[in-house]
C-alpha atoms as a PDB file:
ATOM      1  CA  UNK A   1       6.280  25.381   1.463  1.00  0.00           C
ATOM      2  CA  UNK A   2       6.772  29.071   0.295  1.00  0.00           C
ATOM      3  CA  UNK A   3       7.702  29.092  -3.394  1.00  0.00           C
ATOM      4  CA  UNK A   4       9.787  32.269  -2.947  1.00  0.00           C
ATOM      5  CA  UNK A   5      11.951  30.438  -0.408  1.00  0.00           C
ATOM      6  CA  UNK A   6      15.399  29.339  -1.895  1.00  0.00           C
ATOM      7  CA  UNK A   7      15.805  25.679  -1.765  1.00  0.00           C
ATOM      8  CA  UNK A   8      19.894  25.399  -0.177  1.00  0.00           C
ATOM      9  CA  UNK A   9      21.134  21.876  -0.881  1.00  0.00           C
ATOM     10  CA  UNK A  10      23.686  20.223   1.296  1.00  0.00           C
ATOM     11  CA  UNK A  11      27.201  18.986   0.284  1.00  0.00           C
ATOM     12  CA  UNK A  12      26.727  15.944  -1.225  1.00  0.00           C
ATOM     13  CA  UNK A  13      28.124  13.160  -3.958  1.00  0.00           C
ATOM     14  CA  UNK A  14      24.414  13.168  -4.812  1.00  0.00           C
ATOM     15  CA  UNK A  15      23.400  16.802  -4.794  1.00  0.00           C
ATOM     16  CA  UNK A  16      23.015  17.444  -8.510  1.00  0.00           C
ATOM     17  CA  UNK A  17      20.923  14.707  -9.195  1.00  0.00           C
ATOM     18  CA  UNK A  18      18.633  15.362  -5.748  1.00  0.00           C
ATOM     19  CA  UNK A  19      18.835  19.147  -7.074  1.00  0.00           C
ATOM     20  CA  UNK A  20      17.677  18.168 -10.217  1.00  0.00           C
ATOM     21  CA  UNK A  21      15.254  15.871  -9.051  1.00  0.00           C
ATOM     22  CA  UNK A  22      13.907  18.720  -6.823  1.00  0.00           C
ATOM     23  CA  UNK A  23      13.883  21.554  -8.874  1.00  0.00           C
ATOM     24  CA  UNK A  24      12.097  19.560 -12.215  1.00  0.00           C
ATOM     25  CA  UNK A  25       9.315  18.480  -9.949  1.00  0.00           C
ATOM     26  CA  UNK A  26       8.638  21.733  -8.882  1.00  0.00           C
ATOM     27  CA  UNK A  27       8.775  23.319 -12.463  1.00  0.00           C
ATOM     28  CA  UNK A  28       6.911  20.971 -13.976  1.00  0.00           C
ATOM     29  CA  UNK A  29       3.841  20.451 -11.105  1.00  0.00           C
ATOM     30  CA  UNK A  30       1.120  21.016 -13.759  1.00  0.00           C
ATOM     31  CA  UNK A  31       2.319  18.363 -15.959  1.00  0.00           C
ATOM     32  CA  UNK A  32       2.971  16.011 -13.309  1.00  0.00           C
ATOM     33  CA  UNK A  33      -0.053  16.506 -11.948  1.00  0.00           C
ATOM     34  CA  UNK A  34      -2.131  16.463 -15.555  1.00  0.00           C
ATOM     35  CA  UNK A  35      -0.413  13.322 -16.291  1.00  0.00           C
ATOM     36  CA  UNK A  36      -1.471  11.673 -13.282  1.00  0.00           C
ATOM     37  CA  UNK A  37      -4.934  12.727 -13.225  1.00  0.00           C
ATOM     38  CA  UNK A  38      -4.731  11.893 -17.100  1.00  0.00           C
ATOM     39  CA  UNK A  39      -4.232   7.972 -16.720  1.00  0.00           C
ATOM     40  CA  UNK A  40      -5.055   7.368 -12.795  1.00  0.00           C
ATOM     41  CA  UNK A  41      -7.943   9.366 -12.683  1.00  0.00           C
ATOM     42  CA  UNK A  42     -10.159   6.533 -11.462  1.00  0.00           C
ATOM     43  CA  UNK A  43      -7.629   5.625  -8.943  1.00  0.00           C
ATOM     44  CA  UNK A  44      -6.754   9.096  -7.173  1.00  0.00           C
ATOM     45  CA  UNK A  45      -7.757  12.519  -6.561  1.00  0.00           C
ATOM     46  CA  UNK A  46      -5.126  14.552  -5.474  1.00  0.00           C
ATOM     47  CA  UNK A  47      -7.186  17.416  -4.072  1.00  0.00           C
ATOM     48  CA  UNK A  48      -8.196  14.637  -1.403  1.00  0.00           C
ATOM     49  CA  UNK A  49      -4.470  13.039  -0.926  1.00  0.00           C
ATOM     50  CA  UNK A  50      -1.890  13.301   2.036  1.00  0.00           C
ATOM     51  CA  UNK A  51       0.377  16.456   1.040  1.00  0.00           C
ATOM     52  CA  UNK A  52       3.363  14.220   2.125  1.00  0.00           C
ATOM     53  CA  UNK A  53       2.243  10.990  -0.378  1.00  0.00           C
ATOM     54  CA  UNK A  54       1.584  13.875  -2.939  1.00  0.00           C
ATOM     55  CA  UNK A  55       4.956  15.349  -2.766  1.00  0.00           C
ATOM     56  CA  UNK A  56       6.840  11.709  -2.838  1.00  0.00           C
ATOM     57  CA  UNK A  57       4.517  10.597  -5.841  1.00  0.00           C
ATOM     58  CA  UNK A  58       5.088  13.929  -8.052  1.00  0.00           C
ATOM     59  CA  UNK A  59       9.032  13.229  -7.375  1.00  0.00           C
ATOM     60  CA  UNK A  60       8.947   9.806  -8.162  1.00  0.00           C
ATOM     61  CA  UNK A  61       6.665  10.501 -11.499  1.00  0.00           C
ATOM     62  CA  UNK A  62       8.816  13.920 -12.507  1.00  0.00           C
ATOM     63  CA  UNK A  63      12.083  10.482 -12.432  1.00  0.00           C
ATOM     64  CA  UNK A  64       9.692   8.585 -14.483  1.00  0.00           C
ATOM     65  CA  UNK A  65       9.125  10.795 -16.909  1.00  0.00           C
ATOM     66  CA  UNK A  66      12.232  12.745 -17.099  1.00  0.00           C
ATOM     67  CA  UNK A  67      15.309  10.453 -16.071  1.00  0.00           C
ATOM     68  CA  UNK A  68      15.281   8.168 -18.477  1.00  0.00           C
ATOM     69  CA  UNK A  69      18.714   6.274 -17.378  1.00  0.00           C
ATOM     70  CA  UNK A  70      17.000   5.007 -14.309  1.00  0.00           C
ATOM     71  CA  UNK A  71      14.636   1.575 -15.019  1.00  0.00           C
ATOM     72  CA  UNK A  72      11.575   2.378 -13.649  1.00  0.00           C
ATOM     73  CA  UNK A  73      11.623  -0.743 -11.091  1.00  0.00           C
ATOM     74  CA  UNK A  74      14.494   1.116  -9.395  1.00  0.00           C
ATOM     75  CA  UNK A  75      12.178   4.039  -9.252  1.00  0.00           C
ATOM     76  CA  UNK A  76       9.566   2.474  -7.446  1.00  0.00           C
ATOM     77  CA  UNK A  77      11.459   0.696  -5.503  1.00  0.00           C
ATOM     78  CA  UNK A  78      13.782   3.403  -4.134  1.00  0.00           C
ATOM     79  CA  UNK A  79      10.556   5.876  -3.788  1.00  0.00           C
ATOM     80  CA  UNK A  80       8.990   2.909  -2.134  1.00  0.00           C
ATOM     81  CA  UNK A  81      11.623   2.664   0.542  1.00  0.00           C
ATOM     82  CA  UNK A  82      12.143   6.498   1.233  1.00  0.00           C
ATOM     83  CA  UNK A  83       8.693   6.564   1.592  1.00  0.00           C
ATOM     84  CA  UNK A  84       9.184   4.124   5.223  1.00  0.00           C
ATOM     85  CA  UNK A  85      10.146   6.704   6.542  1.00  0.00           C
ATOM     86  CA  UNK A  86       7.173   9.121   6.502  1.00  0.00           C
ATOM     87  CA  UNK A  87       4.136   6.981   5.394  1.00  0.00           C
ATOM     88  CA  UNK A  88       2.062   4.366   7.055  1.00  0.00           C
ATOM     89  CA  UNK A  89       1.995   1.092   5.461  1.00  0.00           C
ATOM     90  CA  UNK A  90      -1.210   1.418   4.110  1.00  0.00           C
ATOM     91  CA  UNK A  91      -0.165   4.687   1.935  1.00  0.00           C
ATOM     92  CA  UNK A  92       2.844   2.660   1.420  1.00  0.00           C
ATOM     93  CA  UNK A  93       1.151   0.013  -0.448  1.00  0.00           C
ATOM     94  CA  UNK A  94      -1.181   2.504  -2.416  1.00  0.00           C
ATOM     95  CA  UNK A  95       2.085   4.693  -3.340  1.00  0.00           C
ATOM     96  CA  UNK A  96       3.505   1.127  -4.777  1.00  0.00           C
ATOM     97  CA  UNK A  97       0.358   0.366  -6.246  1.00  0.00           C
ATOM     98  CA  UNK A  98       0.186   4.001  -8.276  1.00  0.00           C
ATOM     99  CA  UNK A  99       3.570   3.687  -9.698  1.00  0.00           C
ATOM    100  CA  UNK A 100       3.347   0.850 -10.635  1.00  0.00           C
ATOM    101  CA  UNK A 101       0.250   1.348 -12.895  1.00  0.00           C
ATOM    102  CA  UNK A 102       1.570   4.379 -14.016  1.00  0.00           C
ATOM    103  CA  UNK A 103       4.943   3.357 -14.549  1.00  0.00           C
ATOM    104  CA  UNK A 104       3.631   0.786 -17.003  1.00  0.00           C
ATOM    105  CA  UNK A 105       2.087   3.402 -18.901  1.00  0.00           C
ATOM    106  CA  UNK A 106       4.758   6.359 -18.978  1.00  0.00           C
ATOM    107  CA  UNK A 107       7.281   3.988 -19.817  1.00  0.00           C
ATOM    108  CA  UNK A 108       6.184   0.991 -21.982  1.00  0.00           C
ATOM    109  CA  UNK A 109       9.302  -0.093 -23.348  1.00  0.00           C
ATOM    110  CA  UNK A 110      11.264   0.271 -19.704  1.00  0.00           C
END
C-alpha cells in the first residue's frame, strides 16, 4: 500500500464510520502496534505475521481502543467474520484468540 495514495471511499450508509475506522488505524499504527506488542508480546510478533491478519487485527484493535460505543464482543465477532473471507481457519482461530486476550485487557469494564 503506498501511503501517498488517496484512500476514495464508496457511497455508502456506512462510509463515515468505515472512513473513520480506516483512516484512525492508519494514523495511529505505532500505537496500535506498541499496544499489541505491549500486552501480547509472548503471543505474537508482528514482524513474522501475515500482512493480511496484520492489517485486520490493527483495525479491529484501533475499534477497541477508540470506538468505545461498540461492546467489544461485537468487535470480535464482526472482525472474526470479515476475516472468512481472506484467512484460513487456522489464522482465523488465532485472530479470535488475540482479541480476545487483548480485548479483556484494553477494555476491562466492556
Amino acid at each position: 500500500m503506498n501511503p501517498d495514495e488517496k484512500i476514495v471511499y464508496p457511497k455508502n450508509q456506512f462510509k463515515k464510520y468505515i472512513k473513520d475506522v480506516v483512516s484512525g488505524t492508519l494514523e495511529r499504527t505505532e500505537f496500535i502496534e506498541e499496544t499489541i506488542n505491549n500486552h501480547l508480546e509472548k503471543d505474537i510478533d508482528l514482524k513474522k505475521t501475515d500482512k493480511l491478519l496484520k492489517i485486520i487485527l490493527f483495525s479491529a484493535v484501533f475499534e477497541l481502543l477508540f470506538k468505545h460505543n461498540t461492546p467489544k464482543n461485537v468487535v470480535i465477532s464482526e472482525y472474526v467474520r470479515a476475516s472468512e473471507f481472506f484467512l484460513e481457519k487456522a489464522q482465523i482461530s488465532y485472530l479470535n484468540a488475540i482479541l480476545d486476550k487483548l480485548s479483556k485487557l484494553i477494555r476491562k469494564a466492556d
